[in-house]
PDB file of N, CA and C in Angstrom:
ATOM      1  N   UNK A   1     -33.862 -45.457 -56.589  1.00  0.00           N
ATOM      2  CA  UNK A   1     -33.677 -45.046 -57.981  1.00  0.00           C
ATOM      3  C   UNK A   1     -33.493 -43.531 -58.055  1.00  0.00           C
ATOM      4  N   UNK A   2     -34.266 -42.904 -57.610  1.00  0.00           N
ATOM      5  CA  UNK A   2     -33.995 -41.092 -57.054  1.00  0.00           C
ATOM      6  C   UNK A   2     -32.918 -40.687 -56.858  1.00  0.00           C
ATOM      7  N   UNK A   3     -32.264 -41.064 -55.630  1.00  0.00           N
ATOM      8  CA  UNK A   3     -30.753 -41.182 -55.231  1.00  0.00           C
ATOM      9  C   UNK A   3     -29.775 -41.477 -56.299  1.00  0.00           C
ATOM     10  N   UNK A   4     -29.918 -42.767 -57.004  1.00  0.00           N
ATOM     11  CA  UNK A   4     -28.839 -43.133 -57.851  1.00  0.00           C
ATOM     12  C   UNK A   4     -28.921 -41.845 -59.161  1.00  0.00           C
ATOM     13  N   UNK A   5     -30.007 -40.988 -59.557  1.00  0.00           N
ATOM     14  CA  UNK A   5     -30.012 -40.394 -60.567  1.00  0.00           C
ATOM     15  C   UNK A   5     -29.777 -39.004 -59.899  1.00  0.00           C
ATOM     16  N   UNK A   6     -30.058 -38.701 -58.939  1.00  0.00           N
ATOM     17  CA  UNK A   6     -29.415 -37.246 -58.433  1.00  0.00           C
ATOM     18  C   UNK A   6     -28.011 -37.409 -58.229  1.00  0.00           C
ATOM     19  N   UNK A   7     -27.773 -38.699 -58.035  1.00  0.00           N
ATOM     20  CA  UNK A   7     -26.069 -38.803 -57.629  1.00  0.00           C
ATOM     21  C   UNK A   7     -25.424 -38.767 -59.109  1.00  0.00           C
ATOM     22  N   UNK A   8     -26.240 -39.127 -60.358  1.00  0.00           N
ATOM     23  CA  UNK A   8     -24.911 -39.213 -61.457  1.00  0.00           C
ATOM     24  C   UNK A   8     -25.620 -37.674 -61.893  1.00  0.00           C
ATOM     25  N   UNK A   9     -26.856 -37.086 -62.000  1.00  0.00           N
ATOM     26  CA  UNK A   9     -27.535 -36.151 -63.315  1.00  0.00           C
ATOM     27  C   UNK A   9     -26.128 -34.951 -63.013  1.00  0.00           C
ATOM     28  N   UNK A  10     -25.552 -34.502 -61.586  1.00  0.00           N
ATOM     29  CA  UNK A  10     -24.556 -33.465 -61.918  1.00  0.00           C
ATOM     30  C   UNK A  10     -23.706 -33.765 -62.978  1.00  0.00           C
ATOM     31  N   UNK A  11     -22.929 -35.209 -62.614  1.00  0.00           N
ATOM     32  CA  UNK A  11     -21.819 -35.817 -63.493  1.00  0.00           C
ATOM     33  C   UNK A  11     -22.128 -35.835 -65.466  1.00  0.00           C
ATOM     34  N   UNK A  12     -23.844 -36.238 -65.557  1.00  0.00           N
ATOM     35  CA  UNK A  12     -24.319 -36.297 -67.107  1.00  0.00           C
ATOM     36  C   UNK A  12     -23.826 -34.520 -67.128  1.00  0.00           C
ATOM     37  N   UNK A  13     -24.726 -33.295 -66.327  1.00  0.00           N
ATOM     38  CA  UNK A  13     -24.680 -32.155 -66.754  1.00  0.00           C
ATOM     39  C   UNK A  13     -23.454 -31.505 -67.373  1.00  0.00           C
ATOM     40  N   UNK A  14     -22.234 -31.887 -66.126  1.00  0.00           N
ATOM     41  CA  UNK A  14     -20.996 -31.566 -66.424  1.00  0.00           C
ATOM     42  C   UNK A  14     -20.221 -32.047 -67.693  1.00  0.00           C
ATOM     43  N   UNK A  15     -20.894 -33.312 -68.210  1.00  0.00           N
ATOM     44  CA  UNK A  15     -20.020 -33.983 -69.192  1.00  0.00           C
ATOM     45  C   UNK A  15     -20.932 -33.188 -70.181  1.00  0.00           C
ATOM     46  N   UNK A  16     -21.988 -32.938 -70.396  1.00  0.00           N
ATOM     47  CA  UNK A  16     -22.420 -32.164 -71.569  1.00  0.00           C
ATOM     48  C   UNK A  16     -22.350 -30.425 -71.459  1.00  0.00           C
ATOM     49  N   UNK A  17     -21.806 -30.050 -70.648  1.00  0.00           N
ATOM     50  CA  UNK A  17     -20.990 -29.100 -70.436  1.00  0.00           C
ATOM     51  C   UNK A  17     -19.705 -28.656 -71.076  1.00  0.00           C
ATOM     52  N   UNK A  18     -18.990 -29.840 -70.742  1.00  0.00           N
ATOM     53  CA  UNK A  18     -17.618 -29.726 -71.067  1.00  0.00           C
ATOM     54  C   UNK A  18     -17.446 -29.695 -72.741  1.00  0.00           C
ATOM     55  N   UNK A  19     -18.524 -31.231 -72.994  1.00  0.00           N
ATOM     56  CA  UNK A  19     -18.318 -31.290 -74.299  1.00  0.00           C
ATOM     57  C   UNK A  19     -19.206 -30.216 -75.381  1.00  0.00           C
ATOM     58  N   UNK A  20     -19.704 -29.870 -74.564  1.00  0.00           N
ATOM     59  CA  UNK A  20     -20.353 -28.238 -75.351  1.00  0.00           C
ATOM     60  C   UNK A  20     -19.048 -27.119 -75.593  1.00  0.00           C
ATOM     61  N   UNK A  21     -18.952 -26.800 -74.776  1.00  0.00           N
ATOM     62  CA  UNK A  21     -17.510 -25.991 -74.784  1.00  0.00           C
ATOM     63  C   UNK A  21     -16.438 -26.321 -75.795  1.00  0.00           C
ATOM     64  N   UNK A  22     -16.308 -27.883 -75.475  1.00  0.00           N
ATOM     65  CA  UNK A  22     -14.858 -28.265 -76.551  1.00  0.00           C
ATOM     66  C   UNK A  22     -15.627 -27.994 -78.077  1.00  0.00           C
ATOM     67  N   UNK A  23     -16.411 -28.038 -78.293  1.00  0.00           N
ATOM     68  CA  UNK A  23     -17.256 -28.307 -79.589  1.00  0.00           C
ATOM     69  C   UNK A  23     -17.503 -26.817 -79.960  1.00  0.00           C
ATOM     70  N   UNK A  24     -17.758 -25.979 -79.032  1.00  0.00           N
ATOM     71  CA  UNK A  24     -17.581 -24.226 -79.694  1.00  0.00           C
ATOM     72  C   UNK A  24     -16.099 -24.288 -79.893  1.00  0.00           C
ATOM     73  N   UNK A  25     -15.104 -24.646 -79.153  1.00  0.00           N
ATOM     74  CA  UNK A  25     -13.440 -23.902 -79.201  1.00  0.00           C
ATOM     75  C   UNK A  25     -12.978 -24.878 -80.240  1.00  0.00           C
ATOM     76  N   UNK A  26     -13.551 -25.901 -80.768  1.00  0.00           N
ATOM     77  CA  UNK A  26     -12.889 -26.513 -81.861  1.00  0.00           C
ATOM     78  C   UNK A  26     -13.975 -25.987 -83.233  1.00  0.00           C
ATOM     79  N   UNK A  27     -14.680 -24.938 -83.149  1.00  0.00           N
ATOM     80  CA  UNK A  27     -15.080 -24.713 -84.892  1.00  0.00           C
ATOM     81  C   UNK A  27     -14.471 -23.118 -84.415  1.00  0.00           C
TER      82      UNK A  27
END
C-alpha cells in the first residue's frame, strides 16, 4: 500500500500543481 501511494502522490502533486496555475492564468 506504501509503494502504490508513493508511486501515484508525485502524479496527485503535479495535477494540483498544474491545475493551480491554470486557475491563477485564467482570473
Amino acid at each position: 500500500m506504501h509503494d502504490f501511494l508513493f508511486g501515484i502522490f508525485p502524479y496527485i502533486a503535479l495535477g494540483v500543481g498544474i491545475m493551480g496555475t491554470i486557475a491563477r492564468y485564467e482570473r
